[in-house]
Structures are given as C-alpha cells and as structure tokens.
C-alpha atoms as a PDB file:
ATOM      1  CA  UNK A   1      65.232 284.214 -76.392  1.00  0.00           C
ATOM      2  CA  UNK A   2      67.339 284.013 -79.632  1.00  0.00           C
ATOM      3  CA  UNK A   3      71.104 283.875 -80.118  1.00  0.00           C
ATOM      4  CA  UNK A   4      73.521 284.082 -82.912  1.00  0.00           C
ATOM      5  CA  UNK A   5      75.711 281.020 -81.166  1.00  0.00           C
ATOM      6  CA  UNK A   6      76.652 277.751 -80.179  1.00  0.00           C
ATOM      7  CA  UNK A   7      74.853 277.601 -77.099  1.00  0.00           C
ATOM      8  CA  UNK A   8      75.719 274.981 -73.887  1.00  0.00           C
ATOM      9  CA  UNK A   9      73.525 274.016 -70.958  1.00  0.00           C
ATOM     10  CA  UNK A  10      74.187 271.008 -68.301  1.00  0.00           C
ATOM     11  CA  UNK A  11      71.612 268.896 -68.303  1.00  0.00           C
ATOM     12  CA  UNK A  12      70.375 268.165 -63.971  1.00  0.00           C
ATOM     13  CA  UNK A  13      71.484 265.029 -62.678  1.00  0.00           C
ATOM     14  CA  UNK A  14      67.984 263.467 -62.261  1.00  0.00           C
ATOM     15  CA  UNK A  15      67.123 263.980 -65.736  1.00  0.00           C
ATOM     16  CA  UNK A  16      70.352 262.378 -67.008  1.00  0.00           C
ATOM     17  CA  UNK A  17      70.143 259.628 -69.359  1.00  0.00           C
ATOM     18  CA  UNK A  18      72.502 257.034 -70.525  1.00  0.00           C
ATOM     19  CA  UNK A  19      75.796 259.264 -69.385  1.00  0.00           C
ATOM     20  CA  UNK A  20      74.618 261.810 -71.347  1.00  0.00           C
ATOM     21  CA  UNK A  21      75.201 265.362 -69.133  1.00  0.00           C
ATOM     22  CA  UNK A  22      75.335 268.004 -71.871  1.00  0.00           C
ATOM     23  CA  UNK A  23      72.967 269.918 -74.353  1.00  0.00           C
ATOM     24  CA  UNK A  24      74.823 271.880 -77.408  1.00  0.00           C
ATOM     25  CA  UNK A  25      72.572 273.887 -79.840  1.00  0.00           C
ATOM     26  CA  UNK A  26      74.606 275.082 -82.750  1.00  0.00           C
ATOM     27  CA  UNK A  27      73.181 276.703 -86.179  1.00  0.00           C
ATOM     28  CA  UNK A  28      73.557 274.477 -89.058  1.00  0.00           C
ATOM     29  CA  UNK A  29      74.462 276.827 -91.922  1.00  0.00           C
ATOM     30  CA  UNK A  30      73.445 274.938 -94.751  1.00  0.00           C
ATOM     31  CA  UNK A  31      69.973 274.036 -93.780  1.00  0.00           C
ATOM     32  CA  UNK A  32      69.637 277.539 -91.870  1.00  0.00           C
ATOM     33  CA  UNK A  33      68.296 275.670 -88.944  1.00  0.00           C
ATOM     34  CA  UNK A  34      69.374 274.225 -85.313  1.00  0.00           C
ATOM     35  CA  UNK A  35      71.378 271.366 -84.306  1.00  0.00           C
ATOM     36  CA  UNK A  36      70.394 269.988 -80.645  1.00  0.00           C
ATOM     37  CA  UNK A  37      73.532 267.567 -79.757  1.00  0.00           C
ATOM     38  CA  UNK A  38      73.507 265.621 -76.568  1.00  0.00           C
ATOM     39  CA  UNK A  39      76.792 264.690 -75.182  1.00  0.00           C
ATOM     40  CA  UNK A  40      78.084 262.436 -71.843  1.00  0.00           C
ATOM     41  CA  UNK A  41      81.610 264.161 -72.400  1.00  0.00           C
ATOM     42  CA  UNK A  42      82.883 267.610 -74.180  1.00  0.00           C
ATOM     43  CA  UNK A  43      86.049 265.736 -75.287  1.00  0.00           C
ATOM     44  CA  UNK A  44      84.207 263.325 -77.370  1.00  0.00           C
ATOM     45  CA  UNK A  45      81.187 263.713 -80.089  1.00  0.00           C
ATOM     46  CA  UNK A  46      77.893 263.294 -79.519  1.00  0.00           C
ATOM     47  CA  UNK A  47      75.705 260.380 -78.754  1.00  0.00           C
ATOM     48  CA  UNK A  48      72.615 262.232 -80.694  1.00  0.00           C
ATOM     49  CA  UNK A  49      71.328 265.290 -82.358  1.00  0.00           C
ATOM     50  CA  UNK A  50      68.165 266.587 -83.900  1.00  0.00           C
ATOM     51  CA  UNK A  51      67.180 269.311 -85.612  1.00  0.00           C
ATOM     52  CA  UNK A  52      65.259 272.162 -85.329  1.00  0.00           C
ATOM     53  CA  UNK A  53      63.962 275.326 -87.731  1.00  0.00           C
ATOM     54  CA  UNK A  54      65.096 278.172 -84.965  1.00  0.00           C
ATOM     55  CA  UNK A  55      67.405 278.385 -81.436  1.00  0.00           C
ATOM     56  CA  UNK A  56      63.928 278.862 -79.575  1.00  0.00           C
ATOM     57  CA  UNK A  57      62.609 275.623 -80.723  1.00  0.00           C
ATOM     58  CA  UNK A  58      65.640 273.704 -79.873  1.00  0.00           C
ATOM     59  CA  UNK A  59      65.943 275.602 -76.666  1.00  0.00           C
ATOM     60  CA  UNK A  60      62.105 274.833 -75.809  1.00  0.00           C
ATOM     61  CA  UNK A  61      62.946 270.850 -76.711  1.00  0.00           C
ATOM     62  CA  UNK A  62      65.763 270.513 -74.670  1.00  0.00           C
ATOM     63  CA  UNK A  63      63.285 272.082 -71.540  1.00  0.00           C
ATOM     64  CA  UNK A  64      60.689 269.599 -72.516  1.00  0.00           C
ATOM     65  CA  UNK A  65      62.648 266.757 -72.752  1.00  0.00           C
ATOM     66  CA  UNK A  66      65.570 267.182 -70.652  1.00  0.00           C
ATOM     67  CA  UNK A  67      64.138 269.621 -67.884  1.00  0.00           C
ATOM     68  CA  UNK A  68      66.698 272.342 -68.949  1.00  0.00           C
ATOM     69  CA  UNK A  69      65.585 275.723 -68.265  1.00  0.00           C
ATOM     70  CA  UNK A  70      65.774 278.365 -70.142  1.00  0.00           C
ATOM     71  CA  UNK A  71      68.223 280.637 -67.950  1.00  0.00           C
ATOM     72  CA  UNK A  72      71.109 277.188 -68.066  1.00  0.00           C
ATOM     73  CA  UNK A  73      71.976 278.128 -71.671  1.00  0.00           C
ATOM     74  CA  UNK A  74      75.215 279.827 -71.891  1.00  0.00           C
ATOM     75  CA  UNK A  75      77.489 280.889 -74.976  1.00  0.00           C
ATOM     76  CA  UNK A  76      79.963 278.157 -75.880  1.00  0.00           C
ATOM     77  CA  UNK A  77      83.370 278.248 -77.665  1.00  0.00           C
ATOM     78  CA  UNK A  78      85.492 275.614 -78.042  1.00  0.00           C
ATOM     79  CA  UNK A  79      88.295 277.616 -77.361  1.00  0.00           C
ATOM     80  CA  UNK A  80      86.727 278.682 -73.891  1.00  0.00           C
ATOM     81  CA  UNK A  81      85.521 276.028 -71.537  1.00  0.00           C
ATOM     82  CA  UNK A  82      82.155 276.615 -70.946  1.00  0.00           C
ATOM     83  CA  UNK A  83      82.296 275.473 -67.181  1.00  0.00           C
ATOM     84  CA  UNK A  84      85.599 275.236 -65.649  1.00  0.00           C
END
C-alpha cells in the first residue's frame, strides 16, 4: 500500500493513550520521507510525530504500535473532514 497523501486513521479506543485518538501520516517534502503525527484532537497540533523513509513504513508503525490496521487509513484534507 502506497499513497501520494496525507493519510488519517482513528486509532481503537483500547489502544488509546494519553487522549491521543488520531494517526496522520503526511510526506515531508524536504527530507522526502514520512511524518507519523499523533493527535487527541484535529483542531489542535500534535502531541508527537516521528519519522519515517516511506508511507508503508509509517503505515506498518502505526499497526505495530497503535493496533491500526491497514484498511483504517483514509485520504485526509483539511478542507474535508475526514470523519464527520
């Protein structure tokens, strides 16, 4: 699975940690690589990030880590809410 955009999945509830509900992966143009952001709220910025060299591996961290699946990542634009 690869992808061109900023990507959103919800993280599940029992997996939550401190308030934080949502996964954002985003390219980072000047290091050509993969920003994974956590956020509690999509009003507000994130509470941490990380990086990562491709979509796949950020995608594949946030499963790991988080228990998102692959299939909960959706196309995200901040002019569209992503789950309304």
């Amino acid at each position: 699975m690869t992808t061109a955009g900023r990507s959103i999945a919800e993280i599940p509830e029992e997996r939550r940690e401190q308030g934080v509900r949502w996964l954002i992966v985003e390219p980072e143009p000047s290091s050509e690589g993969w920003l994974l952001m956590g956020h509690s709220s999509l009003e507000e910025g994130c509470e941490f990030d990380g990086w990562h060299r491709t979509f796949d591996e950020a995608v594949s961290d946030a499963e790991r880590c988080w228990g998102v699946p692959l299939d909960a990542w959706r196309l995200f634009s901040l002019a569209v809410p992503p789950y309304a």
